[in-house]
PDB file of N, CA and C in Angstrom:
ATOM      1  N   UNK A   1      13.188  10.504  14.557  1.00  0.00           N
ATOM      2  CA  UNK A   1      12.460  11.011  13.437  1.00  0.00           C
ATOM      3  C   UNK A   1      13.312  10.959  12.159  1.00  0.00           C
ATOM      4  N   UNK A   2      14.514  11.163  12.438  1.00  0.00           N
ATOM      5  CA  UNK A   2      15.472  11.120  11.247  1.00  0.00           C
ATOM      6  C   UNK A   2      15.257   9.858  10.393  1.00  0.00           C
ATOM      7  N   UNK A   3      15.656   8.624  11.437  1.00  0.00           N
ATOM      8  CA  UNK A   3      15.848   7.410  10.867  1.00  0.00           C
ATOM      9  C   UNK A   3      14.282   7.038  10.208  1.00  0.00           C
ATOM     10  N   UNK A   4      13.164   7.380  10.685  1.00  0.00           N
ATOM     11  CA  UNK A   4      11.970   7.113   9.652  1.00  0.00           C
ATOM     12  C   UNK A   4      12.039   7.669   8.435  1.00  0.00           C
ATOM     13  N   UNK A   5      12.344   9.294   8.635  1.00  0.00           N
ATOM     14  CA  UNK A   5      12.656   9.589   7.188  1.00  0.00           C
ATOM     15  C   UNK A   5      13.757   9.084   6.245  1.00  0.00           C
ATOM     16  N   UNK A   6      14.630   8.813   6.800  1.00  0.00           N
ATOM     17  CA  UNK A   6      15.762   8.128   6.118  1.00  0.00           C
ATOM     18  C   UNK A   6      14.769   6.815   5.380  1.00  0.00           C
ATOM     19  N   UNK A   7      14.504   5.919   5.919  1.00  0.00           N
ATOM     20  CA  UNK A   7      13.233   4.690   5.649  1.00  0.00           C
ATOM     21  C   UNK A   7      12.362   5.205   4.289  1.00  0.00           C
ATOM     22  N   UNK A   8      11.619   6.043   4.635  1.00  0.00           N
ATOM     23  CA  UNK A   8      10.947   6.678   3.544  1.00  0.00           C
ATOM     24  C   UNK A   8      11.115   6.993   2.492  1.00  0.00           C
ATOM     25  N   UNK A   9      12.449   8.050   2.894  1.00  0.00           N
ATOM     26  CA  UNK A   9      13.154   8.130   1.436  1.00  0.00           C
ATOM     27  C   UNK A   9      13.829   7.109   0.568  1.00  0.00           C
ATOM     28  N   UNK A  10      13.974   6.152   1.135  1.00  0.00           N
ATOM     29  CA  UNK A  10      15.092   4.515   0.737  1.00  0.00           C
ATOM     30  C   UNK A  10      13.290   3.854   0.050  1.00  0.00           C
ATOM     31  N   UNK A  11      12.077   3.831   0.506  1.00  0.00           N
ATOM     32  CA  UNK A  11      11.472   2.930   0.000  1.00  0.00           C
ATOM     33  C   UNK A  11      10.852   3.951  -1.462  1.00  0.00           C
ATOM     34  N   UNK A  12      10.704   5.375  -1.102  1.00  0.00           N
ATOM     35  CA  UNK A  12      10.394   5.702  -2.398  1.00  0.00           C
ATOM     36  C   UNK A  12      11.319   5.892  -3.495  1.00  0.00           C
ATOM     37  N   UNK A  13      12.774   5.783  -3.130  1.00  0.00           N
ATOM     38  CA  UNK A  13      13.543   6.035  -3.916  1.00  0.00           C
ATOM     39  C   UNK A  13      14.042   4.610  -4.976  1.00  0.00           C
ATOM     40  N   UNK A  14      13.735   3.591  -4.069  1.00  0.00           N
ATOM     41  CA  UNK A  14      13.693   2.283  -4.151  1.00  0.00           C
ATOM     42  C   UNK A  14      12.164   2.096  -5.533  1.00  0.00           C
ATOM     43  N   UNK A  15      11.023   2.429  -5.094  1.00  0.00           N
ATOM     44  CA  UNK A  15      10.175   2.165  -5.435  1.00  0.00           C
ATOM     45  C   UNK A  15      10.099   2.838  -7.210  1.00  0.00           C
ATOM     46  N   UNK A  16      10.612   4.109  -6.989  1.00  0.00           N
ATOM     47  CA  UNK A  16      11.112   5.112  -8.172  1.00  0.00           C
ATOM     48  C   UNK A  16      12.214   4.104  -9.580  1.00  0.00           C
ATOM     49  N   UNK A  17      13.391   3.721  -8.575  1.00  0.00           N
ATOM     50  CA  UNK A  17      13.935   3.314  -9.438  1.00  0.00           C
ATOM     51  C   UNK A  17      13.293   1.711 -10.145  1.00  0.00           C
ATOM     52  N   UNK A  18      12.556   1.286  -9.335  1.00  0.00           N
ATOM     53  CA  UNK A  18      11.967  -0.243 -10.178  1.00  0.00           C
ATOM     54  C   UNK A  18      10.558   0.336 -11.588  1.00  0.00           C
ATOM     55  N   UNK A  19      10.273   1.704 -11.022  1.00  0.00           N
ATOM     56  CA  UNK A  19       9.048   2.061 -12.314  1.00  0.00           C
ATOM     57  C   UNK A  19      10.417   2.804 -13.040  1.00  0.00           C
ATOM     58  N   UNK A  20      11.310   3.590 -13.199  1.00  0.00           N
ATOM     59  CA  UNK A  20      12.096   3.657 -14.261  1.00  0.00           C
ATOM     60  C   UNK A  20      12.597   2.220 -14.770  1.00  0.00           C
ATOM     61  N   UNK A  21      12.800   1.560 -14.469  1.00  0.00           N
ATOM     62  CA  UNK A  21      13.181   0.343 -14.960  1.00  0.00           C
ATOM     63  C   UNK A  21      12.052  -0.429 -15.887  1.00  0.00           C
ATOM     64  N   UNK A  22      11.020  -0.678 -15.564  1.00  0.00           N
ATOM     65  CA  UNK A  22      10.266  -1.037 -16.065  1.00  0.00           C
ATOM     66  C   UNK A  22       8.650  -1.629 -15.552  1.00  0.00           C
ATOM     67  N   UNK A  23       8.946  -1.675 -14.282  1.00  0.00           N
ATOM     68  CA  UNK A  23       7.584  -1.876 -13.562  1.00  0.00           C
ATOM     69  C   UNK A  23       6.818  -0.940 -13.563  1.00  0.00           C
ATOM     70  N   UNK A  24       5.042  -1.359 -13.248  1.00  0.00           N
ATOM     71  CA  UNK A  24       3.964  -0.515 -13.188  1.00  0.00           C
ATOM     72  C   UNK A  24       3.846  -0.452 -11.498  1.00  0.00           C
ATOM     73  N   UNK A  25       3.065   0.248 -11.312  1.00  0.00           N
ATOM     74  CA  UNK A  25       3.079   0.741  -9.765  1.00  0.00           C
ATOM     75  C   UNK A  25       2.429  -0.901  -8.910  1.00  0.00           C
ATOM     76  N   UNK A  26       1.483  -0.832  -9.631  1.00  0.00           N
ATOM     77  CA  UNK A  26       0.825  -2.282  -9.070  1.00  0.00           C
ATOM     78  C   UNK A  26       2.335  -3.535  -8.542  1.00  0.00           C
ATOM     79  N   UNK A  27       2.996  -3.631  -9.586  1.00  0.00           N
ATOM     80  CA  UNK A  27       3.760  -5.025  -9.428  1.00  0.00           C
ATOM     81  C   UNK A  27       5.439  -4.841  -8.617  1.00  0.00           C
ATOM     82  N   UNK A  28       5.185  -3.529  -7.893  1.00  0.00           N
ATOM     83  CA  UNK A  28       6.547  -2.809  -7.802  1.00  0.00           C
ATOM     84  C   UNK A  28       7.089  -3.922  -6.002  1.00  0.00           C
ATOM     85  N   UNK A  29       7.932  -4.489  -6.150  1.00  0.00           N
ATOM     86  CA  UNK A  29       8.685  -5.528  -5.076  1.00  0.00           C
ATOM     87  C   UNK A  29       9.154  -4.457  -4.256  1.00  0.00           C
ATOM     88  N   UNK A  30       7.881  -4.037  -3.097  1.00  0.00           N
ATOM     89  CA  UNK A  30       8.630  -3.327  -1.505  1.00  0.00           C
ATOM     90  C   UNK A  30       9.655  -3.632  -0.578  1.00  0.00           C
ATOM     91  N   UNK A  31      10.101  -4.808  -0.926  1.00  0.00           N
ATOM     92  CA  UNK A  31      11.444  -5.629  -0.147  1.00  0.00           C
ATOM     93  C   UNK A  31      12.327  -5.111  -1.114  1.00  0.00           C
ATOM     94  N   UNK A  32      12.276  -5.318  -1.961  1.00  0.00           N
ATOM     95  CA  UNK A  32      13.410  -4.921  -3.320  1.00  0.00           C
ATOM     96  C   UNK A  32      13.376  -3.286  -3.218  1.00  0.00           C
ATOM     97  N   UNK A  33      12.578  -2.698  -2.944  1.00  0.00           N
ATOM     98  CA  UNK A  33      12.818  -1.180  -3.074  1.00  0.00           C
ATOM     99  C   UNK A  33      13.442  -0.476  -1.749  1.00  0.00           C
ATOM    100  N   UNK A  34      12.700  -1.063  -0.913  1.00  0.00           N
ATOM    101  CA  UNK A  34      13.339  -1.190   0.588  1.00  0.00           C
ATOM    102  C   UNK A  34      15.131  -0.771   0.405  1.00  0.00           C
ATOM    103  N   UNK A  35      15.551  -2.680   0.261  1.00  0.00           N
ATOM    104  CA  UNK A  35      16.778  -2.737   0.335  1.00  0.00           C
ATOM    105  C   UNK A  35      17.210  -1.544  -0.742  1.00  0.00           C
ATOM    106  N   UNK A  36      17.072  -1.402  -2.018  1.00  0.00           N
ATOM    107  CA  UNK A  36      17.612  -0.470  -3.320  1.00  0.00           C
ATOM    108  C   UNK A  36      17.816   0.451  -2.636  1.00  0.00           C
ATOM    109  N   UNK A  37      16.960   1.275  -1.932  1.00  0.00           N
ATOM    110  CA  UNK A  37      16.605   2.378  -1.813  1.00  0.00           C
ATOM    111  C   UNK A  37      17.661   2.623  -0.976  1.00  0.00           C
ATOM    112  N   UNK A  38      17.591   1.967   0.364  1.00  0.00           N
ATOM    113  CA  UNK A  38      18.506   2.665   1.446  1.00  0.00           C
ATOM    114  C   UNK A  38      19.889   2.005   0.842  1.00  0.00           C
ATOM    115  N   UNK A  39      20.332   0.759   0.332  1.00  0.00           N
ATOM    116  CA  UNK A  39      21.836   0.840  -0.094  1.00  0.00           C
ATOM    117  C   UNK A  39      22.022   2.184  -1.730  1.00  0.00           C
ATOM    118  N   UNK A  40      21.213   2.133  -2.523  1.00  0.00           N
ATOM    119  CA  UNK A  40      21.610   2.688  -3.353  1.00  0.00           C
ATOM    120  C   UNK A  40      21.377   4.483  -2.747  1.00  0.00           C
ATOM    121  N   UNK A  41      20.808   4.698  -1.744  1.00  0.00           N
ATOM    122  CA  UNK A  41      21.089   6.160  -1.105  1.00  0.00           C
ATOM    123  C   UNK A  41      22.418   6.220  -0.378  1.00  0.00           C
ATOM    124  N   UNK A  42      22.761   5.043   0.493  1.00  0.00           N
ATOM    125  CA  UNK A  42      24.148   5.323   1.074  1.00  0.00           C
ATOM    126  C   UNK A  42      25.547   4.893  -0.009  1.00  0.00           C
ATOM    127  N   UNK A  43      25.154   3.938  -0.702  1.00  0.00           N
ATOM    128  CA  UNK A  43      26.365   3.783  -2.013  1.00  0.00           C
ATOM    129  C   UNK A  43      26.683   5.233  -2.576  1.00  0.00           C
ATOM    130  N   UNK A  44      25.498   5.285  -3.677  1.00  0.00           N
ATOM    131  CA  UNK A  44      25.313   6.658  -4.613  1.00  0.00           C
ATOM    132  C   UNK A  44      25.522   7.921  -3.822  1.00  0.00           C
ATOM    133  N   UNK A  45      24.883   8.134  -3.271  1.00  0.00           N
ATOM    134  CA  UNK A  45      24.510   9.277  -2.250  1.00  0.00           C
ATOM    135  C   UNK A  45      25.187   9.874  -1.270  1.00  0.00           C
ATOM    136  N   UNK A  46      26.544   9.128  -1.150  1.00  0.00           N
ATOM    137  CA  UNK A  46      27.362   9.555  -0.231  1.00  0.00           C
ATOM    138  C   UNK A  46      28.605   9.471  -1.475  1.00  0.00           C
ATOM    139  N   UNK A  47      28.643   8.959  -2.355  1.00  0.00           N
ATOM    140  CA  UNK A  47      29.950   9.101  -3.252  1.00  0.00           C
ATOM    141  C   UNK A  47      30.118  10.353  -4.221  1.00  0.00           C
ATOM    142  N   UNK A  48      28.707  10.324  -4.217  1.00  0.00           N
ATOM    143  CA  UNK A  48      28.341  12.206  -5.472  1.00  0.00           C
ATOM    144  C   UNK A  48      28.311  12.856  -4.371  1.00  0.00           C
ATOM    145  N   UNK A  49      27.884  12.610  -3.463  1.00  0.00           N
ATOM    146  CA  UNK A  49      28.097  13.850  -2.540  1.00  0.00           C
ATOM    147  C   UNK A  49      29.734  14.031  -2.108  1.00  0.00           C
ATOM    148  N   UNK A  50      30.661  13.144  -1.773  1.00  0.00           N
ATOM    149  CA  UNK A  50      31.907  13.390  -1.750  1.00  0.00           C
ATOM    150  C   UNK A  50      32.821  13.987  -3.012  1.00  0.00           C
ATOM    151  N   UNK A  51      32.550  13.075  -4.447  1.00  0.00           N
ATOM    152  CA  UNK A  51      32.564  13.922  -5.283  1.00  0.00           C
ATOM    153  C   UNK A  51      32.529  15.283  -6.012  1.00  0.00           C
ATOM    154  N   UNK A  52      31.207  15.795  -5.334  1.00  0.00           N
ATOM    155  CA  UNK A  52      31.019  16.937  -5.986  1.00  0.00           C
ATOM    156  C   UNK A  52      31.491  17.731  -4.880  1.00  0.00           C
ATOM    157  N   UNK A  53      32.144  17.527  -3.459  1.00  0.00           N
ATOM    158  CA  UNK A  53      32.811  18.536  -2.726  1.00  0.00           C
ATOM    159  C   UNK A  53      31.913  18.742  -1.672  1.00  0.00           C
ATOM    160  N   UNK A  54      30.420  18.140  -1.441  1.00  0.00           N
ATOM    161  CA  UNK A  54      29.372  18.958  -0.799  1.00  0.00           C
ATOM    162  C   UNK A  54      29.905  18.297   0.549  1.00  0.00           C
ATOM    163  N   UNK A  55      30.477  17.071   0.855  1.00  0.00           N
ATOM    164  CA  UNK A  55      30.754  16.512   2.489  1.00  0.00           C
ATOM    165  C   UNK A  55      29.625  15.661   2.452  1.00  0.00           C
ATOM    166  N   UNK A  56      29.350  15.370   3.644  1.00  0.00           N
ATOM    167  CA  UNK A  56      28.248  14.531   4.262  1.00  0.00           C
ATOM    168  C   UNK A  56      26.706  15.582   4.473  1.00  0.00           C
ATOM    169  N   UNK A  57      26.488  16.497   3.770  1.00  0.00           N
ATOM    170  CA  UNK A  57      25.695  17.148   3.771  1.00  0.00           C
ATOM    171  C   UNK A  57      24.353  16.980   2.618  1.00  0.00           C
ATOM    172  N   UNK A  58      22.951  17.434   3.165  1.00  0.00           N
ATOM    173  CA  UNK A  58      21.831  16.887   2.269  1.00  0.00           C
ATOM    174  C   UNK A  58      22.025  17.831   1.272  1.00  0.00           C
ATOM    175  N   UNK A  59      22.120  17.441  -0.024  1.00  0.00           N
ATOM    176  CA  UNK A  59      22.598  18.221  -1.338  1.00  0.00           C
ATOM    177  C   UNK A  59      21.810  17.983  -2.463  1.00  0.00           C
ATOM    178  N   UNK A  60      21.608  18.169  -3.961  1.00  0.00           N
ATOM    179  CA  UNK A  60      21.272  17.708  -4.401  1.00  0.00           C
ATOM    180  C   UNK A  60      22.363  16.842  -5.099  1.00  0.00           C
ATOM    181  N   UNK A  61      23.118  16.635  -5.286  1.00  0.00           N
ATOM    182  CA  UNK A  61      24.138  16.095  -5.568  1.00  0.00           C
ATOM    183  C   UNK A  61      23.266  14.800  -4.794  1.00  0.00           C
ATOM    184  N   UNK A  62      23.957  14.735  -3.304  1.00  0.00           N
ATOM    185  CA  UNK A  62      23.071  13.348  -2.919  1.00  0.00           C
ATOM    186  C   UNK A  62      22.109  12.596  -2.872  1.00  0.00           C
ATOM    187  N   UNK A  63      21.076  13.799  -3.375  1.00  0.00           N
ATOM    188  CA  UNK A  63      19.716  13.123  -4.153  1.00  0.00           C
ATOM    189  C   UNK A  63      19.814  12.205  -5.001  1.00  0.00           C
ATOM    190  N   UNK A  64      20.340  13.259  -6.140  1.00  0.00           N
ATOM    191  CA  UNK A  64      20.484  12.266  -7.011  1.00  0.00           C
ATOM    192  C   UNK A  64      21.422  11.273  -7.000  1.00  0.00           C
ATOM    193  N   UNK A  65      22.496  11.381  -6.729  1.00  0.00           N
ATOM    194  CA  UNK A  65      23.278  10.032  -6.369  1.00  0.00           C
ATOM    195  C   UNK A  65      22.330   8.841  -5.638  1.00  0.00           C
ATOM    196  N   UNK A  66      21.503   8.948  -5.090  1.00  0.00           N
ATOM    197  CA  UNK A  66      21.317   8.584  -4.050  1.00  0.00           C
ATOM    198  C   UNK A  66      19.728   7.747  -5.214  1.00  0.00           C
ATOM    199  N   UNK A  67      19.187   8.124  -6.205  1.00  0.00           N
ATOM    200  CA  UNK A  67      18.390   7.770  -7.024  1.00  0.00           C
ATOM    201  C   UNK A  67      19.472   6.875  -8.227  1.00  0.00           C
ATOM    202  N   UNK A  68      20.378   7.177  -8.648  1.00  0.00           N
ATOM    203  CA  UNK A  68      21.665   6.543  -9.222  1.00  0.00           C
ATOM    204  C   UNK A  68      21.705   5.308  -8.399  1.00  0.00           C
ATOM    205  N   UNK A  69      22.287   4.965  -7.501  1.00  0.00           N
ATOM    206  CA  UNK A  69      22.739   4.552  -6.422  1.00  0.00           C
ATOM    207  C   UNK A  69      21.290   2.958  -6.655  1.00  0.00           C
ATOM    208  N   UNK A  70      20.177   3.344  -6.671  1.00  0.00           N
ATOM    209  CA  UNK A  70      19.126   3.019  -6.027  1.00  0.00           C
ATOM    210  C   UNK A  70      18.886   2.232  -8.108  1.00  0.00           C
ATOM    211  N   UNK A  71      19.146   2.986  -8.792  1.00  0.00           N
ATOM    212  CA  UNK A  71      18.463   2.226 -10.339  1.00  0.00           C
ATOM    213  C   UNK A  71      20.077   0.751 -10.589  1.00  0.00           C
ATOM    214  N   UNK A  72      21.236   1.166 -10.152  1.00  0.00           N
ATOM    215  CA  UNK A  72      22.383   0.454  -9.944  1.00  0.00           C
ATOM    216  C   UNK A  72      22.086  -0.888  -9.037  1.00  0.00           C
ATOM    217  N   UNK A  73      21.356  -0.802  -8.042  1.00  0.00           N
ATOM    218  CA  UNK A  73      21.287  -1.725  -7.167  1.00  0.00           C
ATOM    219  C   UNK A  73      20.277  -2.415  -7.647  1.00  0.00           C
ATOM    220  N   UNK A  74      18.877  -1.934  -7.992  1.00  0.00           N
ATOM    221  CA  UNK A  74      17.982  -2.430  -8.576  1.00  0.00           C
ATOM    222  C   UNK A  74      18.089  -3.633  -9.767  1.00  0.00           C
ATOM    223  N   UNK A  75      18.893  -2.674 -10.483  1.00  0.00           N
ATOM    224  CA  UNK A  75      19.448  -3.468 -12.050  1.00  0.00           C
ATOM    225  C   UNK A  75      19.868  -4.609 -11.724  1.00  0.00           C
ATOM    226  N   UNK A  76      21.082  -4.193 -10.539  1.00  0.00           N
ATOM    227  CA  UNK A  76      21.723  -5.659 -10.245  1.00  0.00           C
ATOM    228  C   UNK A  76      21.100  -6.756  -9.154  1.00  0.00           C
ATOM    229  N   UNK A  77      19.955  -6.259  -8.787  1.00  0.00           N
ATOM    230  CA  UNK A  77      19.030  -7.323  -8.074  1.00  0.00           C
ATOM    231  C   UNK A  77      18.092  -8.068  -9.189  1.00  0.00           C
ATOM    232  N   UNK A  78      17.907  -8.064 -10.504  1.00  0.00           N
ATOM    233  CA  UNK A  78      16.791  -8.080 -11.326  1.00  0.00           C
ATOM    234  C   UNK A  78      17.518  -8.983 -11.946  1.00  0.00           C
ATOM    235  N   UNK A  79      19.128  -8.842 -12.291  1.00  0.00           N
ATOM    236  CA  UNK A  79      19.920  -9.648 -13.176  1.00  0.00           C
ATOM    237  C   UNK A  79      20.510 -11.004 -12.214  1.00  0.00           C
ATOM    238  N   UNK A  80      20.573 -10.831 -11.252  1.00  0.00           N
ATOM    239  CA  UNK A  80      20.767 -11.840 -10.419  1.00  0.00           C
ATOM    240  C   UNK A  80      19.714 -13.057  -9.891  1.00  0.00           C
ATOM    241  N   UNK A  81      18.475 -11.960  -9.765  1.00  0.00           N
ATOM    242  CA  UNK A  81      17.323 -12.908  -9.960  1.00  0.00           C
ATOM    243  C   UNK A  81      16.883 -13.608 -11.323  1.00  0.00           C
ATOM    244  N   UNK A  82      17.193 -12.978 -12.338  1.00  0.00           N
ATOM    245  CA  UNK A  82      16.970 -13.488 -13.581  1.00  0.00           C
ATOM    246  C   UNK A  82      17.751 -14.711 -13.545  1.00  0.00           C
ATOM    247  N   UNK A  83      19.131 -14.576 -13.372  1.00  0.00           N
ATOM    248  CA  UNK A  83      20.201 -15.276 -13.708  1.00  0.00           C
ATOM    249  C   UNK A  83      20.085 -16.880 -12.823  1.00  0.00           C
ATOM    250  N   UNK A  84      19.048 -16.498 -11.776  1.00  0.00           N
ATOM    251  CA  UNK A  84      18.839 -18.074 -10.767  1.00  0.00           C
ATOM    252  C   UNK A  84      17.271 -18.337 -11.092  1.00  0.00           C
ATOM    253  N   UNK A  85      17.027 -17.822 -11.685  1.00  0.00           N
ATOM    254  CA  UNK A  85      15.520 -18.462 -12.383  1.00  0.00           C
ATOM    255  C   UNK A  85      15.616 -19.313 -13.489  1.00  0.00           C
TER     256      UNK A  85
END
């Protein structure tokens, strides 16, 4: 049950950071939010959480890192695709 929610949270967090960026809900890339989501939750999300002292524990610290984490990865999937188009 964990690992679905883990999933969940990686595709909405994923999905979150491509409409801050600039997409509308309609055109939002679920492979791209997918991947964002769960690397920019374990990048972000485990470094603010070490950071701010909390451990490996669900914090808000790792939230948001973990939404950080997820607009970082995004950015740099968008510029890379730009950059081979």
């Amino acid at each position: 049950m964990l690992i679905i929610a883990i999933i969940v949270f990686g595709i909405l967090v994923g999905g979150l950071a491509q409409m801050v960026l600039g997409r509308r809900m309609e055109s939002v890339n679920w492979t791209v939010a997918i991947v964002a989501g769960l690397l920019g939750s374990l990048l972000g999300g485990l470094v603010s959480s070490l950071i701010a002292g909390d451990g490996i524990e669900l914090r808000a610290s790792g939230l948001i890192g973990s939404f950080l984490g997820a607009l970082v990865v995004t950015a740099a999937w968008g510029a890379l695709a730009s950059r081979k188009a």
